[in-house]
C-alpha atoms as a PDB file:
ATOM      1  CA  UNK A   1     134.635 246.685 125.966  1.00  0.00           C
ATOM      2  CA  UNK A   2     134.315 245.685 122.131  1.00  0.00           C
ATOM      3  CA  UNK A   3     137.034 243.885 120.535  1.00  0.00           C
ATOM      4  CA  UNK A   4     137.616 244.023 117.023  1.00  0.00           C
ATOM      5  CA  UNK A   5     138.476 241.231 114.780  1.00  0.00           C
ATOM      6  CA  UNK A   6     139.725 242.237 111.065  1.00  0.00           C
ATOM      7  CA  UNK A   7     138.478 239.920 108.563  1.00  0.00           C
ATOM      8  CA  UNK A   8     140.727 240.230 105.003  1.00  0.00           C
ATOM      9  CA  UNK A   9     140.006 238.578 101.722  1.00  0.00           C
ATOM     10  CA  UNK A  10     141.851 235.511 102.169  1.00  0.00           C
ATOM     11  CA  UNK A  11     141.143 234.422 105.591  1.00  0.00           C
ATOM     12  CA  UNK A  12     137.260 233.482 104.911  1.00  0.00           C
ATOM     13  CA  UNK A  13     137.529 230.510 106.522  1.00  0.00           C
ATOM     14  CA  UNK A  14     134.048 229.363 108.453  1.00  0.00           C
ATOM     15  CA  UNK A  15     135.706 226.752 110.671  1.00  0.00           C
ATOM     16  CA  UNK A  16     137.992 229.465 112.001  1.00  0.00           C
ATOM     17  CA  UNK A  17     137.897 228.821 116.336  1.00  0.00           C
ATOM     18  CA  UNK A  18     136.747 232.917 116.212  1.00  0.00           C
ATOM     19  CA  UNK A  19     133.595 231.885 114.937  1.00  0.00           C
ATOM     20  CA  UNK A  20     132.448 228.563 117.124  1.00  0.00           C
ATOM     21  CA  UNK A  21     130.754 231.220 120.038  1.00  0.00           C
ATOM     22  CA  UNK A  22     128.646 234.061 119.409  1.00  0.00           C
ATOM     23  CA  UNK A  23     129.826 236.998 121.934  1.00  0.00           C
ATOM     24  CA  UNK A  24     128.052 239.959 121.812  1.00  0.00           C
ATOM     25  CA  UNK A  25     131.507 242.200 122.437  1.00  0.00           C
ATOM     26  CA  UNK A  26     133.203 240.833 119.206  1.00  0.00           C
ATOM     27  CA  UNK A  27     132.809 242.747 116.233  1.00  0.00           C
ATOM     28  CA  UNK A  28     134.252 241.183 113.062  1.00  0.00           C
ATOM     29  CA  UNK A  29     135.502 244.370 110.809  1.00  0.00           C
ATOM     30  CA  UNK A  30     135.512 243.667 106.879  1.00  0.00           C
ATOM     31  CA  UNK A  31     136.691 246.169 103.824  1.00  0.00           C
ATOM     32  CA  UNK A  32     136.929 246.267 100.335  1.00  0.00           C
ATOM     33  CA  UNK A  33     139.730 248.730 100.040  1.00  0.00           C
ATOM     34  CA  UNK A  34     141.771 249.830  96.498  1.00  0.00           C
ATOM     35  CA  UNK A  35     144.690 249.342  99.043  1.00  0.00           C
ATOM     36  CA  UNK A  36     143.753 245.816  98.458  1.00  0.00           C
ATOM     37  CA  UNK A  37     142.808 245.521  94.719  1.00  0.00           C
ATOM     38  CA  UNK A  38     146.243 247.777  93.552  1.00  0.00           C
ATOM     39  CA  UNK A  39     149.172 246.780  95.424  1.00  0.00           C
ATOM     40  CA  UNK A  40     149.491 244.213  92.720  1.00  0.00           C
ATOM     41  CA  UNK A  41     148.014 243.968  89.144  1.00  0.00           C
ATOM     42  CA  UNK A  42     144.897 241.633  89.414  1.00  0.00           C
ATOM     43  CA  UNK A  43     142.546 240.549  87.165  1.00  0.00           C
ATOM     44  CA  UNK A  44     139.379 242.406  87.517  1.00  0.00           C
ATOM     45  CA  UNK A  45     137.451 238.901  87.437  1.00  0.00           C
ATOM     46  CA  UNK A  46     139.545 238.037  90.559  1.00  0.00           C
ATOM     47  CA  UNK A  47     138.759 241.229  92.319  1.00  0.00           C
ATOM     48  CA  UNK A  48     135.236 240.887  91.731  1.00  0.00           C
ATOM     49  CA  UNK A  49     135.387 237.114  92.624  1.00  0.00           C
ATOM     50  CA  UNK A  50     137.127 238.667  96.287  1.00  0.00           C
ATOM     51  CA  UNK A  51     134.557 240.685  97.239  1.00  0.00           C
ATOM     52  CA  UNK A  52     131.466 238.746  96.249  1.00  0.00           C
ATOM     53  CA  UNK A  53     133.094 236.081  98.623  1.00  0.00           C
ATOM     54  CA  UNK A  54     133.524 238.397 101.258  1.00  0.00           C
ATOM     55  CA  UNK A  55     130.268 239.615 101.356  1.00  0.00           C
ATOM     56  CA  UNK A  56     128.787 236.404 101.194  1.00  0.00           C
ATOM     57  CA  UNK A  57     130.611 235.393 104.222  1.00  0.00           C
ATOM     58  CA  UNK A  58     129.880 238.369 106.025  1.00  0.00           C
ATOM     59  CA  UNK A  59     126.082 237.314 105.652  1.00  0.00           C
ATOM     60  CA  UNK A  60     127.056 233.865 106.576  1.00  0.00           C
ATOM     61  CA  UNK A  61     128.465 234.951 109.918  1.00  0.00           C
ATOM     62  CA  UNK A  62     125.583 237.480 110.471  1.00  0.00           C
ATOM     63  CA  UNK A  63     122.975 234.869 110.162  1.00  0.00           C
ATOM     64  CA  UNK A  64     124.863 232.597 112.507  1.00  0.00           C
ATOM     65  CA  UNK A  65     124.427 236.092 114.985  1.00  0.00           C
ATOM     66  CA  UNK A  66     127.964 237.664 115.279  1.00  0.00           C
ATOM     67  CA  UNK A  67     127.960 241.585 114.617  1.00  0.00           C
ATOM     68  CA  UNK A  68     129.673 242.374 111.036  1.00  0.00           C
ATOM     69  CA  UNK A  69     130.659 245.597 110.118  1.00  0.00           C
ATOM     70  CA  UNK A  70     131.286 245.449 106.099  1.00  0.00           C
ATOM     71  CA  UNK A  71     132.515 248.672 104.342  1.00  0.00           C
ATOM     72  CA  UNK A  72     131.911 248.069 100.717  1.00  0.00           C
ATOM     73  CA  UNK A  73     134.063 249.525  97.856  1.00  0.00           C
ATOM     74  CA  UNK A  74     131.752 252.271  97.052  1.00  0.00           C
ATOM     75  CA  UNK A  75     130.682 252.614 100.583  1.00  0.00           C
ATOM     76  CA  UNK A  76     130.942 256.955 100.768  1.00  0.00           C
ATOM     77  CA  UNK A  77     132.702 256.012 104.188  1.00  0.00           C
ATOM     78  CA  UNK A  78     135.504 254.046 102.583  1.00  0.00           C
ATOM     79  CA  UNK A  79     139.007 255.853 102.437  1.00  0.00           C
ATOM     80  CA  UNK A  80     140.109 252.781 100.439  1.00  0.00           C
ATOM     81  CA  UNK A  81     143.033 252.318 102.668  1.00  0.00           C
ATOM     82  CA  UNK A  82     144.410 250.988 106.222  1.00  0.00           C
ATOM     83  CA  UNK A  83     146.494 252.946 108.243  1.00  0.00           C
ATOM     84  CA  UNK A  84     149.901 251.046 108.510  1.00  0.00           C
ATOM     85  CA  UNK A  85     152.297 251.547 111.551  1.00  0.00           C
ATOM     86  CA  UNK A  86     155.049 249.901 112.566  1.00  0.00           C
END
């Protein structure tokens, strides 16, 4: 069975215990979403700041072998939101 890790914005932390074994069922899950970008006004320099880190360490933890799944901004796939439930 796959498990699913979420990976947001400001949890890019590479000494994170998740990422010290490479297991071929984990799946680290990472979006840019509006959701993310609008909830509060931001500076667009921050935004763009945000991403480029997250994409940078979701080739980080690719060359180090985990499976990423990144869905960029303009990814046709994004719905540039999480489902919330509670």
């Amino acid at each position: 069975m796959t498990e699913v890790r979420l990976i947001l914005g400001d949890q890019l932390s590479p000494t994170h215990s998740w990422y010290g074994r490479i297991d071929p069922d984990v799946v680290f899950v990472m979006m840019e979403t509006r959701q993310e970008t609008d909830y509060v006004r931001h500076h667009a320099q921050k935004i763009i700041a945000i991403f480029a880190a997250m994409r940078e360490f979701a080739r980080t933890l690719r060359e180090w072998g985990h499976r990423v799944e990144y869905l960029a901004l303009d990814d046709v796939d994004n719905r540039q939101t999480l489902p919330v439930q509670y």
